[in-house]
C-alpha atoms as a PDB file:
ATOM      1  CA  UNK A   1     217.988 129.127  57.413  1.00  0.00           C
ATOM      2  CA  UNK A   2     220.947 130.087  55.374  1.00  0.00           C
ATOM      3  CA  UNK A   3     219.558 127.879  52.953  1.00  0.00           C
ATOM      4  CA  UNK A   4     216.073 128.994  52.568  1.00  0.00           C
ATOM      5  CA  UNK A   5     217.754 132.811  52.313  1.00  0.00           C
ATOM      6  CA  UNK A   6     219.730 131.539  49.426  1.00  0.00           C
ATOM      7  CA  UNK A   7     217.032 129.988  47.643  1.00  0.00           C
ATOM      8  CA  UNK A   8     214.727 132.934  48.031  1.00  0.00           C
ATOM      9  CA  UNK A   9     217.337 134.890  46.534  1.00  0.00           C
ATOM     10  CA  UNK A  10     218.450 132.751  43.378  1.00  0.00           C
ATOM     11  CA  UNK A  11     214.519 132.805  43.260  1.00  0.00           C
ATOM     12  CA  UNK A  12     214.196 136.181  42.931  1.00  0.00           C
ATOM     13  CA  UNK A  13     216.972 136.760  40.509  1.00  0.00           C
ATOM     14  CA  UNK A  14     215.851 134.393  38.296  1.00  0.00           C
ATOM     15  CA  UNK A  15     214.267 135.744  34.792  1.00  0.00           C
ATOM     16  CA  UNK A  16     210.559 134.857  34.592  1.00  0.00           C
ATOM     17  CA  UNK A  17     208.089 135.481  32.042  1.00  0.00           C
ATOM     18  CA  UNK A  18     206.177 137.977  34.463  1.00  0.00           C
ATOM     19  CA  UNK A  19     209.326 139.749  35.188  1.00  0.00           C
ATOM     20  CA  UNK A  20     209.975 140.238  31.068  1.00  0.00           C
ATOM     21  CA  UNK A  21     206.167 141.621  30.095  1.00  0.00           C
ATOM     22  CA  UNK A  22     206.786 143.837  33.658  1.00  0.00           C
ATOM     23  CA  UNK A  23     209.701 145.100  31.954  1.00  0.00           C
ATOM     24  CA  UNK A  24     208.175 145.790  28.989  1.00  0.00           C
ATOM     25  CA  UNK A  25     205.496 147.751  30.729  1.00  0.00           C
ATOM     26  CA  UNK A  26     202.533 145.307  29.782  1.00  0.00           C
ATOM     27  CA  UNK A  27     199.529 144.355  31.594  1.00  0.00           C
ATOM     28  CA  UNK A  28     198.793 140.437  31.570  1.00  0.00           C
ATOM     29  CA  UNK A  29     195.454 141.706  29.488  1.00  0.00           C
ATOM     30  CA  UNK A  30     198.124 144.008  26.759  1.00  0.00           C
ATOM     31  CA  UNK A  31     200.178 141.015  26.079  1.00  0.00           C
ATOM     32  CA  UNK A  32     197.379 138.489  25.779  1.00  0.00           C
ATOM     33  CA  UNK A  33     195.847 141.098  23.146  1.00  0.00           C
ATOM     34  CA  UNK A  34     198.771 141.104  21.416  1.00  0.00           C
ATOM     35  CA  UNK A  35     199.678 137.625  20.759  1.00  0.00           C
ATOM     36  CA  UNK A  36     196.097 137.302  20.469  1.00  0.00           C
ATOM     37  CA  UNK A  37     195.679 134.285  22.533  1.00  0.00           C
ATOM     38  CA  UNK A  38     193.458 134.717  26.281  1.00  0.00           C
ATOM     39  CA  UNK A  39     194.503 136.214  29.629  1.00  0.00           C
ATOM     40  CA  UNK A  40     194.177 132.400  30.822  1.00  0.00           C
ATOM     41  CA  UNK A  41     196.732 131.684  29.094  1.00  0.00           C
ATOM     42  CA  UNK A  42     199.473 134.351  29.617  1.00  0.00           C
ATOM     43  CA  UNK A  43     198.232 133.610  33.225  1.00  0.00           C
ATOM     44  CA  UNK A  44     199.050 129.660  33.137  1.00  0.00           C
ATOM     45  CA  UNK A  45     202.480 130.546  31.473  1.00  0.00           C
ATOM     46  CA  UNK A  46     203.634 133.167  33.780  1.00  0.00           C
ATOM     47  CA  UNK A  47     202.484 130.596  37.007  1.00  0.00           C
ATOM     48  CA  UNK A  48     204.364 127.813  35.434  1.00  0.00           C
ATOM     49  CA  UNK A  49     201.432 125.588  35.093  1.00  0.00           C
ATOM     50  CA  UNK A  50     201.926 124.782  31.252  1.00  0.00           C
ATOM     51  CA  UNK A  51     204.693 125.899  29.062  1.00  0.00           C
ATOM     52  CA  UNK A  52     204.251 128.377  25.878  1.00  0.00           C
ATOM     53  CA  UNK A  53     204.382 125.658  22.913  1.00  0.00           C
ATOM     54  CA  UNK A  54     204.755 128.427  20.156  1.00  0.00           C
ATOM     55  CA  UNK A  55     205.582 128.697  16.395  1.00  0.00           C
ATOM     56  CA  UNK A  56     208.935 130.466  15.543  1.00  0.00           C
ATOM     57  CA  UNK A  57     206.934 132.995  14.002  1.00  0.00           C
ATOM     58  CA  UNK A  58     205.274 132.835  17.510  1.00  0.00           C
ATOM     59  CA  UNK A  59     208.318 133.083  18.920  1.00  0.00           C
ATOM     60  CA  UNK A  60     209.878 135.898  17.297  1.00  0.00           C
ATOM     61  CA  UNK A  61     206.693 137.652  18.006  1.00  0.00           C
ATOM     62  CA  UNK A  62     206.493 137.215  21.379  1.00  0.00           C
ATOM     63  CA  UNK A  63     210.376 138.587  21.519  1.00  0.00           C
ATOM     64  CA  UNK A  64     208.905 141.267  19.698  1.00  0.00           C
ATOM     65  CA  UNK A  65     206.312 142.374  22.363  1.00  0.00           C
ATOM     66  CA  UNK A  66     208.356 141.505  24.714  1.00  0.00           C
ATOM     67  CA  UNK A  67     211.651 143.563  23.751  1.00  0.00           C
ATOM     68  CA  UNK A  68     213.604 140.310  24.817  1.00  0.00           C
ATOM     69  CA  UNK A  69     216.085 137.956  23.111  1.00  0.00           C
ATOM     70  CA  UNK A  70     215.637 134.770  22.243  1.00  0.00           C
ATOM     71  CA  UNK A  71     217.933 133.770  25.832  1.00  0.00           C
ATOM     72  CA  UNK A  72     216.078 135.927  28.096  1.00  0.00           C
ATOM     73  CA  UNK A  73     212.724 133.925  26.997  1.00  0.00           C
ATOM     74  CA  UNK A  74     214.073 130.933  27.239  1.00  0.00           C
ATOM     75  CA  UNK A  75     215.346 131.735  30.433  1.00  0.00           C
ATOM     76  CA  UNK A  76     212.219 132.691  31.751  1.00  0.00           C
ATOM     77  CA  UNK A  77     209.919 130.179  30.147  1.00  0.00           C
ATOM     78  CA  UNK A  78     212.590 126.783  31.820  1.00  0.00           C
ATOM     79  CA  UNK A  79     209.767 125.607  33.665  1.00  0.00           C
ATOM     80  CA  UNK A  80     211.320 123.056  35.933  1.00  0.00           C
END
């Protein structure tokens, strides 16, 4: 049980993509819009399902959006 508690917790301190564009007071639908790539997408990052494979100019503009540095979104995008 201890356990469980403890990996709920690391869980929910963790950085996740989700977390950042919450931060940065976006809507899945704002963010997609901005990076100009679908909903689908932001959607498939943020679950984990397939990591962003971006550009650095990509990159640097999802930072951008996101009002993140370049460790935060790594952080958040280690899918594991």
């Amino acid at each position: 049980m201890y356990t469980e508690h403890l990996a709920m917790t690391e869980e929910n301190n963790q950085l996740t993509l989700a977390k950042l564009r919450l931060r940065a007071g976006l809507t899945q639908r704002q963010l997609a819009d901005r990076l100009g790539i679908t909903i689908k997408t932001i959607s498939a990052w943020e679950r984990g399902v397939v990591e962003p494979r971006l550009t650095f100019t990509e990159t640097e503009r999802l930072m951008e959006v996101l009002q993140c540095s370049l460790e935060e979104l790594v952080e958040a995008t280690n899918v594991e």
